[in-house]
N, C-alpha and C. Protein backbone atom coordinates (compact mmCIF):
# COMPACT_ATOMS: atom_id res chain seq x y z
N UNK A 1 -162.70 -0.89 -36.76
CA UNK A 1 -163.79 -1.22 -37.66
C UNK A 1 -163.26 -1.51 -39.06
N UNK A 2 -162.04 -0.59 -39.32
CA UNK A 2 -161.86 -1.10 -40.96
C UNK A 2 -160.94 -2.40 -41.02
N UNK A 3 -160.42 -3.01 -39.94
CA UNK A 3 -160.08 -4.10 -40.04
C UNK A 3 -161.04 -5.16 -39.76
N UNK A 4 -162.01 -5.02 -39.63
CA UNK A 4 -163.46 -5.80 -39.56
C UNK A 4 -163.77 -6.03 -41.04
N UNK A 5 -163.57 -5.73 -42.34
CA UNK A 5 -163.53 -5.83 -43.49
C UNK A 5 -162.26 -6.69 -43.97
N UNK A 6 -162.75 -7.28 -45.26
CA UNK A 6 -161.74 -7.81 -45.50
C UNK A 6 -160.95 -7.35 -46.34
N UNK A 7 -159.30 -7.85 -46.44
CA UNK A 7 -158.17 -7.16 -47.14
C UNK A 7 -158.98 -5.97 -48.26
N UNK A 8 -159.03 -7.28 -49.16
CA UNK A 8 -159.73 -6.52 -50.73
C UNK A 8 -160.97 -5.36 -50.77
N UNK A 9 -161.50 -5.10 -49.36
CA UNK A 9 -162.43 -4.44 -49.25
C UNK A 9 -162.01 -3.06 -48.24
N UNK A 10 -161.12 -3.06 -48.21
CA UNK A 10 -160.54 -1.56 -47.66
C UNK A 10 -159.11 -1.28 -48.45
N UNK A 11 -159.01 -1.26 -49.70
CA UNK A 11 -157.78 -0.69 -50.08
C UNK A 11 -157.53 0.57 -50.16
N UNK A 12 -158.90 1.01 -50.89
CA UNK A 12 -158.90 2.54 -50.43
C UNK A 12 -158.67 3.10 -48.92
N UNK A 13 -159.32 2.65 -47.99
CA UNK A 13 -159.21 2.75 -46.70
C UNK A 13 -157.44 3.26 -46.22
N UNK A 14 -157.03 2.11 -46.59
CA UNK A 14 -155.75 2.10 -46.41
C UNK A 14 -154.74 2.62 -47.11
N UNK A 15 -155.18 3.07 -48.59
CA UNK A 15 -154.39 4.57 -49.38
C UNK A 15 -155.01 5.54 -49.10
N UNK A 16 -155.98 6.07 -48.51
CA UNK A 16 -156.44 7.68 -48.40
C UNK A 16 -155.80 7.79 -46.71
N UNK A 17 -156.72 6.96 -46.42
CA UNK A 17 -156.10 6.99 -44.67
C UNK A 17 -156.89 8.72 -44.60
N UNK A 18 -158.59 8.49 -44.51
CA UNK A 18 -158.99 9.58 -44.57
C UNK A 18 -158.51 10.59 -43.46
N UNK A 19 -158.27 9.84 -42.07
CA UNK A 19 -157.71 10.50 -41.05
C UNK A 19 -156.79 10.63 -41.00
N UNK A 20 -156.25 11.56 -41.30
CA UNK A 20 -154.45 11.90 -41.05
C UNK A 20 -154.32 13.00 -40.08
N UNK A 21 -153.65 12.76 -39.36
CA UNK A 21 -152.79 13.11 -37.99
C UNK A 21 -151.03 14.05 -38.23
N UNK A 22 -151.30 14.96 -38.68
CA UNK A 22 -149.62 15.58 -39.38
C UNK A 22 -149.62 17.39 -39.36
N UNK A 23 -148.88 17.89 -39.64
CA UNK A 23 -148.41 19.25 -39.85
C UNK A 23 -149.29 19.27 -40.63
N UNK A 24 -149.23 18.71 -42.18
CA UNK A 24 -149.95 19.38 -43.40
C UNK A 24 -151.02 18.92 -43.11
N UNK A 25 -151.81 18.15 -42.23
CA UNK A 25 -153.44 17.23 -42.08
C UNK A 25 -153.86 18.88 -41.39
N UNK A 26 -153.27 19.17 -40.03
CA UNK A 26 -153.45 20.35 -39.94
C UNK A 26 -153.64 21.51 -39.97
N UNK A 27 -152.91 21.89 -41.02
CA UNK A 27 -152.67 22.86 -41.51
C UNK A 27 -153.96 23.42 -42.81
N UNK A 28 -154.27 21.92 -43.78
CA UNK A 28 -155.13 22.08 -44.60
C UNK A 28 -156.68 21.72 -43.63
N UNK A 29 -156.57 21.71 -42.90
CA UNK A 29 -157.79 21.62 -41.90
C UNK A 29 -157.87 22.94 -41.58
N UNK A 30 -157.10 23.72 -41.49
CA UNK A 30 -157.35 25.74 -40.79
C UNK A 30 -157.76 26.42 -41.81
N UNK A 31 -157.03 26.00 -42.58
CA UNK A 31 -157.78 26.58 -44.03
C UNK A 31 -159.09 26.06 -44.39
N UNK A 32 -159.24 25.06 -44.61
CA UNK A 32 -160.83 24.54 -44.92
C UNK A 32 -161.47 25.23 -43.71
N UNK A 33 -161.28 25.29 -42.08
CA UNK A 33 -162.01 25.50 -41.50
C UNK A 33 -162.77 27.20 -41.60
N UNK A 34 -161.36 27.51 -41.91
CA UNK A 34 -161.31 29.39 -42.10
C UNK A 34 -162.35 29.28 -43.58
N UNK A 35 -162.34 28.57 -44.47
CA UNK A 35 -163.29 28.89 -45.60
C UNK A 35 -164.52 28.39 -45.58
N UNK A 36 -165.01 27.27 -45.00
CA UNK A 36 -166.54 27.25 -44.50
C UNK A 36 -166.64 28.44 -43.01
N UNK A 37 -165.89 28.57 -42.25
CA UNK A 37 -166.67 29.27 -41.67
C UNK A 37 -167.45 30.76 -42.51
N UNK A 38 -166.19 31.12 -43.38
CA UNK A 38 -166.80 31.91 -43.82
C UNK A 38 -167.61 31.95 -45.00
N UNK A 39 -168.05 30.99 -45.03
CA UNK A 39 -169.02 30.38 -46.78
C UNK A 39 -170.16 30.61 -46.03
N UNK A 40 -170.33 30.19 -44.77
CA UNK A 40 -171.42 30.16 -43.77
C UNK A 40 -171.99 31.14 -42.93
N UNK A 41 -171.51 32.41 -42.66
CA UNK A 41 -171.20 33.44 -42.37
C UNK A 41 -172.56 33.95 -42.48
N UNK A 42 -173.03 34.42 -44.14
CA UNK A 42 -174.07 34.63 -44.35
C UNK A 42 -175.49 33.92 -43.31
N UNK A 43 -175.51 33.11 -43.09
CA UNK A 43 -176.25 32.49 -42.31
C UNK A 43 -176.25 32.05 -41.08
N UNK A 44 -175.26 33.38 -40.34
CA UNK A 44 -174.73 33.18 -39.07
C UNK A 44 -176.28 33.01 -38.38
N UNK A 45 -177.29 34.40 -38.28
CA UNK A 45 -178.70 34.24 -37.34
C UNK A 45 -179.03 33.11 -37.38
N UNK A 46 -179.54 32.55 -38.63
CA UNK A 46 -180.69 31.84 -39.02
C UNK A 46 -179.73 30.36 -37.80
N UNK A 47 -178.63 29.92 -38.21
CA UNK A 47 -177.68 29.09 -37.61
C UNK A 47 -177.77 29.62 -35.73
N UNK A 48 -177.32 30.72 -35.69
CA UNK A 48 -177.34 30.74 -34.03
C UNK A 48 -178.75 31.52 -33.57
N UNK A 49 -179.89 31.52 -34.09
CA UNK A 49 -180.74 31.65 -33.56
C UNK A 49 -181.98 30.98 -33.73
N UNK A 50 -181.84 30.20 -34.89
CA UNK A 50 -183.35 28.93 -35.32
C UNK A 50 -183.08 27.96 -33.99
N UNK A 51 -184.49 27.72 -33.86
CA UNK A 51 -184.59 26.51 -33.19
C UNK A 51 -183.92 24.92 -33.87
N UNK A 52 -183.34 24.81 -34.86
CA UNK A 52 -183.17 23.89 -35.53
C UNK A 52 -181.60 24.28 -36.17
N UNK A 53 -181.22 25.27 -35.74
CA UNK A 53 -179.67 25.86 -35.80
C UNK A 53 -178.64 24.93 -35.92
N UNK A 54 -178.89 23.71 -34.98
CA UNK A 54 -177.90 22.43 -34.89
C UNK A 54 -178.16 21.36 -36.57
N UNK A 55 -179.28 21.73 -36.89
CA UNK A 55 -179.56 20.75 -37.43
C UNK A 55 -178.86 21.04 -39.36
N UNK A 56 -179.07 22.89 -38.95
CA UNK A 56 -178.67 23.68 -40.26
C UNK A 56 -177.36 23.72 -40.78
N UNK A 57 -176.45 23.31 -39.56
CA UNK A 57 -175.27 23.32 -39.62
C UNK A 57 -174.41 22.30 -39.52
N UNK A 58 -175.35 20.90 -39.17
CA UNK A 58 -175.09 19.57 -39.17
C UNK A 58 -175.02 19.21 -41.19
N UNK A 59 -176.06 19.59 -41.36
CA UNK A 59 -176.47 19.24 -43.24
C UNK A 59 -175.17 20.08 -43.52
N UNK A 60 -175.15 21.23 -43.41
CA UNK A 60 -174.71 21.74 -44.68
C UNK A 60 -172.86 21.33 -44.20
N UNK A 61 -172.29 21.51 -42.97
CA UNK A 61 -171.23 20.65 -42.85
C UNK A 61 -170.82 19.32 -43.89
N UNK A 62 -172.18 18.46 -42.91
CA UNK A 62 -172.05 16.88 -43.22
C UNK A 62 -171.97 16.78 -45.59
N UNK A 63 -173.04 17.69 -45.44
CA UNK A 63 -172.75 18.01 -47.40
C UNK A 63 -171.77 18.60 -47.99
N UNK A 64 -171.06 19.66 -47.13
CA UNK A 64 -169.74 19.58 -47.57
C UNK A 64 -168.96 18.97 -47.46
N UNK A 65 -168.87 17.98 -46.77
CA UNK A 65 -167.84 17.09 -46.60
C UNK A 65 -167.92 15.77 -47.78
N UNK A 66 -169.08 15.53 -48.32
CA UNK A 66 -169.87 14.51 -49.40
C UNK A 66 -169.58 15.32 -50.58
N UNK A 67 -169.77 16.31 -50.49
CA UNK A 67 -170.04 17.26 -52.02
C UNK A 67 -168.98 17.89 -52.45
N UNK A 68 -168.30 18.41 -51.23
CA UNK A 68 -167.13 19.03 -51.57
C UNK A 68 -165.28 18.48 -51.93
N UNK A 69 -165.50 17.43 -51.83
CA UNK A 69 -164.19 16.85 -52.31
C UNK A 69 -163.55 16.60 -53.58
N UNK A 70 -163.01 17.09 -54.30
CA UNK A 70 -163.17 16.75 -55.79
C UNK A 70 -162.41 15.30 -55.99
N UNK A 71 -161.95 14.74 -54.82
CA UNK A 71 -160.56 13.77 -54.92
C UNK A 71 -161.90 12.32 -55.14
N UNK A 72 -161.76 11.55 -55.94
CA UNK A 72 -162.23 10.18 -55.72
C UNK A 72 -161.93 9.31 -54.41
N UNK A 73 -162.37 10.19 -53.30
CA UNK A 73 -162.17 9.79 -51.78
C UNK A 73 -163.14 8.75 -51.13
N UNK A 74 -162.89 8.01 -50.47
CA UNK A 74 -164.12 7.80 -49.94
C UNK A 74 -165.00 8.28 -48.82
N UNK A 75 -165.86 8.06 -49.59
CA UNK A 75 -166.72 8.81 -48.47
C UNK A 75 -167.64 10.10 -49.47
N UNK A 76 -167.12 10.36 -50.30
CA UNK A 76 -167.68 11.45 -51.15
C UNK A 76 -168.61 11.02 -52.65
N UNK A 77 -168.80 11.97 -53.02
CA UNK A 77 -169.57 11.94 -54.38
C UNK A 77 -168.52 11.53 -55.39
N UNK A 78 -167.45 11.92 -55.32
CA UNK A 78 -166.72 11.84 -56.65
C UNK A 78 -165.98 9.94 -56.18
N UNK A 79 -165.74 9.61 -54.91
CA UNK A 79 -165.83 8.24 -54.44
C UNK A 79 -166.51 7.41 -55.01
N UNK A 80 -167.70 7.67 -54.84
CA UNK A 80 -168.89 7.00 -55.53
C UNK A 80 -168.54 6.60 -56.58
N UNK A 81 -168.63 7.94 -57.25
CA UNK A 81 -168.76 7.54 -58.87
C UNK A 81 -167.24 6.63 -59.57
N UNK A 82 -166.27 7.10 -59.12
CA UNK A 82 -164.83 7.10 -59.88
C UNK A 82 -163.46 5.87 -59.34
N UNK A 83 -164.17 5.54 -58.15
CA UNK A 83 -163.70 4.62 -57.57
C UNK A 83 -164.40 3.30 -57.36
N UNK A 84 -164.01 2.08 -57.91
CA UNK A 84 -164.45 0.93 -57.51
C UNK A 84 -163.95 0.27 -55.82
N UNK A 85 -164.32 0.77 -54.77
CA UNK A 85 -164.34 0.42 -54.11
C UNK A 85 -165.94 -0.36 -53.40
N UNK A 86 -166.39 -0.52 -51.57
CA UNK A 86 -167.02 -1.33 -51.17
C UNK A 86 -167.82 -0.33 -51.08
N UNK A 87 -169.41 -0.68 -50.73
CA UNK A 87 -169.90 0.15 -50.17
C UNK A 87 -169.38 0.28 -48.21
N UNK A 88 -169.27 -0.66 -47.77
CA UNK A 88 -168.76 -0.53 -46.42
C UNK A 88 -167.58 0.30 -45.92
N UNK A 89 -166.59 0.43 -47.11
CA UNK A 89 -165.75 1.23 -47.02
C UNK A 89 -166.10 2.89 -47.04
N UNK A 90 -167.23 2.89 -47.93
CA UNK A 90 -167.65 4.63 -48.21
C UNK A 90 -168.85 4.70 -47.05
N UNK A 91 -169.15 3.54 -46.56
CA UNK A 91 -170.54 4.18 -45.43
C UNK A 91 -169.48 4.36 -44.22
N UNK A 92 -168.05 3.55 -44.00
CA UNK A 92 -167.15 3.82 -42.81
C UNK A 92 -166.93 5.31 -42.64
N UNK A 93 -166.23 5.65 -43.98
CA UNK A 93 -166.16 7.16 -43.99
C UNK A 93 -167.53 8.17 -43.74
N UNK A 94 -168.24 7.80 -44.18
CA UNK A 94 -169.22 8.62 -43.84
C UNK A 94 -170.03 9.04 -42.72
N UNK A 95 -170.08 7.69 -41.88
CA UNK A 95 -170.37 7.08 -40.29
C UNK A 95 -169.48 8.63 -39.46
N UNK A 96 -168.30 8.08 -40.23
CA UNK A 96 -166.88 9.20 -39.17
C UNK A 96 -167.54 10.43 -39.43
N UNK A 97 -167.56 11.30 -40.46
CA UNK A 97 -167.78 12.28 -41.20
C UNK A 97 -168.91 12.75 -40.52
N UNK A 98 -170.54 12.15 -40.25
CA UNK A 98 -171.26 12.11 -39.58
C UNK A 98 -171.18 13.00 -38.28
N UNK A 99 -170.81 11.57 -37.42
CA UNK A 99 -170.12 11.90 -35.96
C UNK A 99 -169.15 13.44 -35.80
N UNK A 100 -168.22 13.18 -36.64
CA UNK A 100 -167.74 14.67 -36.65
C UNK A 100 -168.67 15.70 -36.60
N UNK A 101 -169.59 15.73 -37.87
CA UNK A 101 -170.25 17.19 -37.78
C UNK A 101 -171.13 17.19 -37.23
N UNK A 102 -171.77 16.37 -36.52
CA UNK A 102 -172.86 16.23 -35.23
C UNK A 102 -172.19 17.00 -33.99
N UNK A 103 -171.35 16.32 -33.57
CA UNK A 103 -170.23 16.84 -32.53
C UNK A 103 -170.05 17.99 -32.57
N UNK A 104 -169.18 18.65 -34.08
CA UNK A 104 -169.06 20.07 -34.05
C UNK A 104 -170.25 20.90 -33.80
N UNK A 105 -170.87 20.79 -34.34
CA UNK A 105 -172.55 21.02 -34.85
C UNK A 105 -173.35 21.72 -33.12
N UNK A 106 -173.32 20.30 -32.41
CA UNK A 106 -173.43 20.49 -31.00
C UNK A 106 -172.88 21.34 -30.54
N UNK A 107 -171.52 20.94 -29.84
CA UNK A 107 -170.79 21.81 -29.40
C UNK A 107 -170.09 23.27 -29.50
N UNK A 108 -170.37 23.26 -31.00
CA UNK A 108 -169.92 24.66 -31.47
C UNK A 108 -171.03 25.87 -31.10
N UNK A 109 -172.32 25.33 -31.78
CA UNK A 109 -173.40 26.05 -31.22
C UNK A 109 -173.19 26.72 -29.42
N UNK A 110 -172.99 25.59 -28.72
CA UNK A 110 -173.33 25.91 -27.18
C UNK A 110 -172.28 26.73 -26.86
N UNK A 111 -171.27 27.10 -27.20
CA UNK A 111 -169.92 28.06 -27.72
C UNK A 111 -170.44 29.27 -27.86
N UNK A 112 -171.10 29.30 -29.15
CA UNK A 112 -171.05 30.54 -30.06
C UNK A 112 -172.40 31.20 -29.11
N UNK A 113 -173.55 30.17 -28.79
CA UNK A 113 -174.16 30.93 -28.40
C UNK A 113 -174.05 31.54 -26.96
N UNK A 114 -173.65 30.90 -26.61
CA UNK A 114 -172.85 31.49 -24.51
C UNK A 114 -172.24 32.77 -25.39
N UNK A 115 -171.47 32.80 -26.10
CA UNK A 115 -170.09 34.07 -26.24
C UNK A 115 -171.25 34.91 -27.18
N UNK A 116 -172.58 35.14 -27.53
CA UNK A 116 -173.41 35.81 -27.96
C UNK A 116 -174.37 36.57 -27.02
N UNK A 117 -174.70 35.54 -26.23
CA UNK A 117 -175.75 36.18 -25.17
C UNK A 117 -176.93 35.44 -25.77
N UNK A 118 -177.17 34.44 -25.86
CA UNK A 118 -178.08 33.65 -26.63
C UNK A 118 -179.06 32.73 -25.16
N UNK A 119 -180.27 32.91 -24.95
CA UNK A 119 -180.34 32.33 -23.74
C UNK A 119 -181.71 31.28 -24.73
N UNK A 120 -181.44 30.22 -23.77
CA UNK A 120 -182.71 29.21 -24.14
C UNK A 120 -184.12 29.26 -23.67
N UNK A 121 -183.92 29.08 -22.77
CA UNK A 121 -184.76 28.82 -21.04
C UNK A 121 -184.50 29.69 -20.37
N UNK A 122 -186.06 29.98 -19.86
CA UNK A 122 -185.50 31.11 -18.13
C UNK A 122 -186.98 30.87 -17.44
N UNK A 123 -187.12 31.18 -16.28
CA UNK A 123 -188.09 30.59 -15.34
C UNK A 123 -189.30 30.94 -15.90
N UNK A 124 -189.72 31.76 -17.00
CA UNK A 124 -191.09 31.91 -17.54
C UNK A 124 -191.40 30.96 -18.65
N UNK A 125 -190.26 30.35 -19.21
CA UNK A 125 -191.10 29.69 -20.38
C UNK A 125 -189.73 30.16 -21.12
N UNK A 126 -190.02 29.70 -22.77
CA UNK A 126 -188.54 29.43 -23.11
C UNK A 126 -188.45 31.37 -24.31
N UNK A 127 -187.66 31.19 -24.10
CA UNK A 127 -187.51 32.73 -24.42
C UNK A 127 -185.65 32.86 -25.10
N UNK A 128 -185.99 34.00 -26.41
CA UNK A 128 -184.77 33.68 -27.24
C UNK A 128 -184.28 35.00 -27.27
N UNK A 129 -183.19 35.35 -27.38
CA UNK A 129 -182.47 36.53 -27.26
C UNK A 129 -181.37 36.88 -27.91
N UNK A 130 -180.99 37.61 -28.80
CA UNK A 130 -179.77 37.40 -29.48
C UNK A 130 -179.29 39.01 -29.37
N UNK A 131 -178.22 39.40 -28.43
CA UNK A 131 -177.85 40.75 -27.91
C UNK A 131 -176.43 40.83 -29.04
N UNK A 132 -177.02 41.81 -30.18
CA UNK A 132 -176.19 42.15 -31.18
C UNK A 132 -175.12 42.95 -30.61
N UNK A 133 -175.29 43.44 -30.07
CA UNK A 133 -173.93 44.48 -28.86
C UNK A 133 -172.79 43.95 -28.51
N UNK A 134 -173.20 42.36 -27.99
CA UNK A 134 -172.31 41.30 -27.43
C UNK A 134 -171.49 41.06 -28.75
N UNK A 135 -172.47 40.61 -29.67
CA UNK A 135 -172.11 39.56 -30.88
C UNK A 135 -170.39 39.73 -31.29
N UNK A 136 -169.84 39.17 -31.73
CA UNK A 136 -168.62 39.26 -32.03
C UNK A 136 -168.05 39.74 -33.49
N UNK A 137 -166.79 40.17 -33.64
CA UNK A 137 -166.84 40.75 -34.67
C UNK A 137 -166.51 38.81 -35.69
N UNK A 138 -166.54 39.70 -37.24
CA UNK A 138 -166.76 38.20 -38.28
C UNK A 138 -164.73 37.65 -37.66
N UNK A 139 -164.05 38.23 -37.52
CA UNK A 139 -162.81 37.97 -37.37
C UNK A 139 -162.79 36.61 -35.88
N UNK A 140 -163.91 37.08 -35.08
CA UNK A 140 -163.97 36.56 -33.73
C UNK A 140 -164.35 35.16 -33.78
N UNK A 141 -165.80 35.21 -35.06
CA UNK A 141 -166.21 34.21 -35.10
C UNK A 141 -165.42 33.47 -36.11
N UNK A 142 -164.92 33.88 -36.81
CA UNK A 142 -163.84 32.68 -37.83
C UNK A 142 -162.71 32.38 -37.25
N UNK A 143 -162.26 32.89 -36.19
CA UNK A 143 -161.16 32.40 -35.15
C UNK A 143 -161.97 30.89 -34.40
N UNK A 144 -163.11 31.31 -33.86
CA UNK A 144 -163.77 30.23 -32.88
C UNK A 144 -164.05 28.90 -33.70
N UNK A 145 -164.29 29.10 -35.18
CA UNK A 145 -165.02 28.31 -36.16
C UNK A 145 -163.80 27.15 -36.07
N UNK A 146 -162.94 27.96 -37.09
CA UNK A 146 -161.75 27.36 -37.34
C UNK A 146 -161.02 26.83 -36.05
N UNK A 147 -160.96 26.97 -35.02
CA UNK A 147 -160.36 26.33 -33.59
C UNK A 147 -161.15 25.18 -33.75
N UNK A 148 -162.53 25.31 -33.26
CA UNK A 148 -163.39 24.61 -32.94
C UNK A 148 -163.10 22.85 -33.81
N UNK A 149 -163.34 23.82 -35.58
CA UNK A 149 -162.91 22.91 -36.34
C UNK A 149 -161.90 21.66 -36.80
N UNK A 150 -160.69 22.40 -35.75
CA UNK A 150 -159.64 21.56 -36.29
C UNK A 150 -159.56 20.56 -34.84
N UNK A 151 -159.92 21.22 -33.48
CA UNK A 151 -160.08 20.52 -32.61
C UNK A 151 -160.98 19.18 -32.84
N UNK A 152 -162.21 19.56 -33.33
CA UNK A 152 -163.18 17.91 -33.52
C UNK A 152 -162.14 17.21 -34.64
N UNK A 153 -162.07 17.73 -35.58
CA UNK A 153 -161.30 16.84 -36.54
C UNK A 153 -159.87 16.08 -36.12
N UNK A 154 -159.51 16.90 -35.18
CA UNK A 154 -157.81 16.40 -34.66
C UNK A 154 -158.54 14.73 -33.67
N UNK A 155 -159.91 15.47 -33.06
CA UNK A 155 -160.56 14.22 -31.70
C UNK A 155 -160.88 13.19 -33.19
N UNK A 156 -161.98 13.07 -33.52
CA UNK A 156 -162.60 11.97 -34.04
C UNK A 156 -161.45 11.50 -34.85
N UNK A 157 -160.22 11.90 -36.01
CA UNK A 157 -159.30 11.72 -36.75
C UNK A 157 -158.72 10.97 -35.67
N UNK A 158 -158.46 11.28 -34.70
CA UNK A 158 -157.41 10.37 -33.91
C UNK A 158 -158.27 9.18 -33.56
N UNK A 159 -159.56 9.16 -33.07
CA UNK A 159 -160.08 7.86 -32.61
C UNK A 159 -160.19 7.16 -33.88
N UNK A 160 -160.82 7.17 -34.87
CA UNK A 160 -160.67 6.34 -35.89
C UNK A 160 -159.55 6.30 -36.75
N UNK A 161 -158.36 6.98 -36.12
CA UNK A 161 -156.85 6.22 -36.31
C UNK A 161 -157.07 4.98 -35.46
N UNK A 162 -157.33 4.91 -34.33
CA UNK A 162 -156.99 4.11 -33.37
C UNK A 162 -157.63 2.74 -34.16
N UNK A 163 -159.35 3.07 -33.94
CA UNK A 163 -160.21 2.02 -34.72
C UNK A 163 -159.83 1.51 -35.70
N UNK A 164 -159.63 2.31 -36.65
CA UNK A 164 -159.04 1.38 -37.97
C UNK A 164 -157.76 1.34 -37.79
N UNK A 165 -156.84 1.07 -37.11
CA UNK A 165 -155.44 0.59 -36.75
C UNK A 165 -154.57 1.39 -38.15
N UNK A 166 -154.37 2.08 -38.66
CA UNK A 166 -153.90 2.96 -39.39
C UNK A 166 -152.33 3.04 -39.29
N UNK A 167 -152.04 2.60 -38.00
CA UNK A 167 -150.86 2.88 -37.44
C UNK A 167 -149.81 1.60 -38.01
């Protein structure tokens, strides 16, 4: 896709190279992951037990990822403002960014809540359960967070290596 743009319209693209694939891409991914999980922490129930849990953790992800960058990246707030780049270039990043925390968002939930005792559905009608006994300690769940985390980011980072030919 970012070679679907033209030269002058992905330079940034092609100096941030938002997806990086490396030891240190890694590495500062466990850490970020280890510090939202636990920024988020506070709002573990409301997250694994609202009906809208996916949706709580989709925003506030997808806004940290917009809000929280201080780098003139694209894809972010400080992008916006500080960088003359395209808009196609900052909606690319954001598209990715998206997809990522949808994905995590999804899948992390159906995780956390199996390893909780969290049931949806059962033959009477839909019925919610959250067995604090089970629940895991905060160490358990910032292990799962941070896995979880660097796994989607390692998947989607690599496909839109591929897409935008990066290589």
């Amino acid at each position: 896709m970012q070679n679907a743009l033209p030269a002058t319209g992905r330079v940034s693209l092609d100096f941030f190279q938002p997806y990086s694939v490396g030891l240190r891409g890694i590495l500062a991914q466990i850490i970020i992951g280890m510090i939202v999980a636990l920024v988020l922490y506070p709002f573990y129930e409301i997250i694994v037990k609202g009906n809208y849990g996916w949706l709580y953790l989709f925003a506030a992800l997808w806004g940290i990822a917009i809000l929280g960058s201080l780098e003139p990246r694209p894809g972010s707030i400080e992008g916006m403002l500080y960088t003359e780049i395209t808009f196609g270039e900052h909606a690319l990043v954001l598209a990715a960014g998206a997809v990522q925390m949808l994905i995590f968002a999804l899948l992390f939930l159906r995780w956390e809540r199996s390893s909780v005792g969290f049931m949806e559905k059962s033959e009477i009608g839909i019925i919610k359960t959250f067995d604090k006994s089970t629940s895991k300690t905060i160490r358990g769940y910032v292990g799962r967070f941070t896995i979880f985390h660097v796994i989607i980011y390692m998947l989607v980072g690599g496909i839109f290596y591929e897409i935008s030919g990066y290589q």
